[in-house]
C-alpha atoms as a PDB file:
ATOM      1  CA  UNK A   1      99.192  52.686 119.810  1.00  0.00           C
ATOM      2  CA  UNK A   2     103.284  52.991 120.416  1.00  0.00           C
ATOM      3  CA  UNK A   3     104.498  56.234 119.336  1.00  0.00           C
ATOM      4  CA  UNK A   4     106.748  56.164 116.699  1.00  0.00           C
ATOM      5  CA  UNK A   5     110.763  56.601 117.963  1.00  0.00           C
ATOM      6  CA  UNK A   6     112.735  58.891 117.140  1.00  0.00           C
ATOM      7  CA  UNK A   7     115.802  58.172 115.221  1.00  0.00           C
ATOM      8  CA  UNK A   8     118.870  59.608 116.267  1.00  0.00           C
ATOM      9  CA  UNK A   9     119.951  62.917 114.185  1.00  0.00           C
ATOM     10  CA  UNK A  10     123.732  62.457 112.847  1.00  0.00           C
ATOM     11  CA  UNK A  11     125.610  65.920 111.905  1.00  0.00           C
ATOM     12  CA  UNK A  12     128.196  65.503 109.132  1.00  0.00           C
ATOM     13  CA  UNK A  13     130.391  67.905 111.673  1.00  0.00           C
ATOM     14  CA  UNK A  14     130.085  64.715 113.981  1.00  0.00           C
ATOM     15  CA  UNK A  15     131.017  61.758 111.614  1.00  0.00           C
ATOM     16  CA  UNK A  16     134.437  61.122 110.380  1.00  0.00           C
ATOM     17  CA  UNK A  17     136.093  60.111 107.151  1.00  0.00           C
ATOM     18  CA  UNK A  18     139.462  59.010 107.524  1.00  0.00           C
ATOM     19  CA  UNK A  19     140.890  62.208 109.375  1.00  0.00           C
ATOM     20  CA  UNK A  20     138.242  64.604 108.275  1.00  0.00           C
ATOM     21  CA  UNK A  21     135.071  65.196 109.106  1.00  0.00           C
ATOM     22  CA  UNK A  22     131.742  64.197 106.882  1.00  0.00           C
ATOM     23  CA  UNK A  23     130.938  67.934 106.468  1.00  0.00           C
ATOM     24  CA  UNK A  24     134.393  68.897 105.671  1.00  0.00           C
ATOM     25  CA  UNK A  25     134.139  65.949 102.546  1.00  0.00           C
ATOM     26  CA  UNK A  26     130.870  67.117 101.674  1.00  0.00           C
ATOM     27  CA  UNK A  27     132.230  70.712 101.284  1.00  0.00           C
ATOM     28  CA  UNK A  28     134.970  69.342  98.710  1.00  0.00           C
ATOM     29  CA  UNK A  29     132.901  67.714  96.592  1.00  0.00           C
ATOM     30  CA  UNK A  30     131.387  70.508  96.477  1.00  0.00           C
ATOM     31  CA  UNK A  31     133.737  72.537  95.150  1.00  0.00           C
ATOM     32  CA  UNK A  32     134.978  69.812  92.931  1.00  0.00           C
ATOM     33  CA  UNK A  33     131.528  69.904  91.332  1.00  0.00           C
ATOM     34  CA  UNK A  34     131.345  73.933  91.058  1.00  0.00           C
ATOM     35  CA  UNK A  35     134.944  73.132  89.423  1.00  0.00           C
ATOM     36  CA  UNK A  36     133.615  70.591  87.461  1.00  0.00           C
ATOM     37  CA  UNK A  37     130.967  72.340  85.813  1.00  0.00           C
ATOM     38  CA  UNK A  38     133.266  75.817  85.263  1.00  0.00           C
ATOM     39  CA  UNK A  39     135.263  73.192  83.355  1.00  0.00           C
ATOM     40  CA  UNK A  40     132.005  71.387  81.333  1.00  0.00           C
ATOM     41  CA  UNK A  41     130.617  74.963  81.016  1.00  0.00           C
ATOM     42  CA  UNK A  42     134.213  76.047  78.766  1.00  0.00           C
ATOM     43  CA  UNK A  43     134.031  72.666  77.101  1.00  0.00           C
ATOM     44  CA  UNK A  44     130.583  73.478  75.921  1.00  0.00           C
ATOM     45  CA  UNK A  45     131.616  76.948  74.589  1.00  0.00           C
ATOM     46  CA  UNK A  46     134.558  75.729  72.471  1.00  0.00           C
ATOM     47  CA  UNK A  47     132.779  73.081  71.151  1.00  0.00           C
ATOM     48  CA  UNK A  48     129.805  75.597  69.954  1.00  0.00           C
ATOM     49  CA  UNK A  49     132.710  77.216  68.430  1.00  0.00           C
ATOM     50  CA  UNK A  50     134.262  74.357  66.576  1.00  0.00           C
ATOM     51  CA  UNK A  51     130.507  73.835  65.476  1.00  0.00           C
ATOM     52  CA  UNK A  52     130.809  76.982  63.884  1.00  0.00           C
ATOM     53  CA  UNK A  53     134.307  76.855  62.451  1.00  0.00           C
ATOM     54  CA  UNK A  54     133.108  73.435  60.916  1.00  0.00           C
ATOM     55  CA  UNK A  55     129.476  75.354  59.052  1.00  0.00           C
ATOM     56  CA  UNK A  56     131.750  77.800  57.391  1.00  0.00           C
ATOM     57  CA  UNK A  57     134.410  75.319  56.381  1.00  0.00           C
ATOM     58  CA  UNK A  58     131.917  73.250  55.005  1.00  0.00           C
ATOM     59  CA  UNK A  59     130.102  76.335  53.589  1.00  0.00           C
ATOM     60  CA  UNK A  60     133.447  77.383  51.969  1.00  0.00           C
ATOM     61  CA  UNK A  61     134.078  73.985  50.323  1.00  0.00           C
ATOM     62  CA  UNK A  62     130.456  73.750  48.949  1.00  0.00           C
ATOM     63  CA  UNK A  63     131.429  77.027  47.181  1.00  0.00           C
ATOM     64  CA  UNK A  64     134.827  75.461  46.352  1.00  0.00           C
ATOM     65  CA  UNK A  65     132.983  73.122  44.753  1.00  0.00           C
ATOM     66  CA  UNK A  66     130.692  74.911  43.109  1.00  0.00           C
ATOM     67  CA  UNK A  67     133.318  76.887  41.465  1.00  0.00           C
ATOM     68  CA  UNK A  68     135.732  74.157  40.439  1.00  0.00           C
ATOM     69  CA  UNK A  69     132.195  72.234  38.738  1.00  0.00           C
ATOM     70  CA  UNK A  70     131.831  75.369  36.590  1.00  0.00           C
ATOM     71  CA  UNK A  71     135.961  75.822  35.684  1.00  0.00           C
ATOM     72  CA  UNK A  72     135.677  72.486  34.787  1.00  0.00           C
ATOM     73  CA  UNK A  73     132.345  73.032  32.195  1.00  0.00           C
ATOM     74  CA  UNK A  74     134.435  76.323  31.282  1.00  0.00           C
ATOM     75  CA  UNK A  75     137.495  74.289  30.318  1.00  0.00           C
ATOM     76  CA  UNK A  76     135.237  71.458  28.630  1.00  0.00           C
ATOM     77  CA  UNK A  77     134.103  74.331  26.518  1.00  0.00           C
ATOM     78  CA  UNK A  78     137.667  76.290  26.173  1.00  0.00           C
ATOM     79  CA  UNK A  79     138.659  72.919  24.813  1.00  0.00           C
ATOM     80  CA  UNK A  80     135.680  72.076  22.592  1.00  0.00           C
ATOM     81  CA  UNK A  81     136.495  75.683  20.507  1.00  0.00           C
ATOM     82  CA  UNK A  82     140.309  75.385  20.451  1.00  0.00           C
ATOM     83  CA  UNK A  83     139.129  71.838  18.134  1.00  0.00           C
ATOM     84  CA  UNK A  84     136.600  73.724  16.526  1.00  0.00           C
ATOM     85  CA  UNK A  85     139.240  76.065  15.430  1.00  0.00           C
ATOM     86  CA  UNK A  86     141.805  73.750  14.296  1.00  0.00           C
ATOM     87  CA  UNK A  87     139.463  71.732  12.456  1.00  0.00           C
ATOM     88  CA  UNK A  88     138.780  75.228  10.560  1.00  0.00           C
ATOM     89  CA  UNK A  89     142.367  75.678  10.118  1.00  0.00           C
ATOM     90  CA  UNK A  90     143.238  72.625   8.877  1.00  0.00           C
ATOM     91  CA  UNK A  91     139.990  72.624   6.330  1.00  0.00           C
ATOM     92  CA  UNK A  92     141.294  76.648   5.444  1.00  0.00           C
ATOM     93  CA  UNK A  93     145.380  75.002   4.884  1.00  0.00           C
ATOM     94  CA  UNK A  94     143.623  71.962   2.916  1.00  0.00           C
ATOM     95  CA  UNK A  95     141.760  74.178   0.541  1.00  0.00           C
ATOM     96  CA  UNK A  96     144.817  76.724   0.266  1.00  0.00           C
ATOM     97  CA  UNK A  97     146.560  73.740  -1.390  1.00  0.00           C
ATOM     98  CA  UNK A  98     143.519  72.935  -3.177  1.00  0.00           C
ATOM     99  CA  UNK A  99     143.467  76.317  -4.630  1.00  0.00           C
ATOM    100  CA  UNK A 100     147.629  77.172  -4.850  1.00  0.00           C
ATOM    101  CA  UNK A 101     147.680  73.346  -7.271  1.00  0.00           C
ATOM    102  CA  UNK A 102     144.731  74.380  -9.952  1.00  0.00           C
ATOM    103  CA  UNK A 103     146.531  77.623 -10.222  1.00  0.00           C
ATOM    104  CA  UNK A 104     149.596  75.933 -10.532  1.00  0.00           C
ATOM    105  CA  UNK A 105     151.621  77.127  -7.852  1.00  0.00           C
ATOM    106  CA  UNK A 106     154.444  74.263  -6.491  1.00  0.00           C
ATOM    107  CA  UNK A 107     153.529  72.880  -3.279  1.00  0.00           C
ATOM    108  CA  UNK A 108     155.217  74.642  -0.697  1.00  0.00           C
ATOM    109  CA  UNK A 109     155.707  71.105   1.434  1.00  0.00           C
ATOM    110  CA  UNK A 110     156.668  68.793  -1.010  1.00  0.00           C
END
């Protein structure tokens, strides 16, 4: 049986790219991707913190909410008395007249 050959061992230091060698690429990239990653890495933690800002925004305007829903039932039933009242009023002035004409008094708008 043939022994197997032996392919021939390249060293990046040996092999050139453009004016460089393969190792010196390599050892850009490298650092590109170590640069890369510092950069995804701060992306990640302002973006966790924009997550955050958003939950309490959203938190505050569900409370927002909540408390304009209940000003508006309180001024549904601010309104309801203050027509309560002058439907009492007008029924009090109505039989003020009632009673000022059988004790004939003059009526003070004609």
């Amino acid at each position: 049986m043939p022994s197997p050959k032996k392919k021939p061992s390249v060293h990046a230091a040996d092999v050139a790219v453009g004016a460089r060698t393969l190792e010196n690429v390599l050892i850009d990239l490298a650092e590109q991707l170590k640069d890369c990653a510092a950069r995804s890495s701060k992306a990640e933690e302002r973006s966790a913190r924009a997550e955050e800002r958003s939950a309490r925004a959203e938190e505050r305007s569900a409370r927002a909410e909540e408390r304009s829903a209940r000003a508006e039932e309180l001024a549904t039933i601010a309104l309801q008395t203050l027509s309560a009242l002058t439907r009492d009023l007008i029924a009090i002035g109505l039989r003020t007249r009632a009673l000022e004409k059988a004790a004939g008094m003059p009526d003070p708008l004609a």
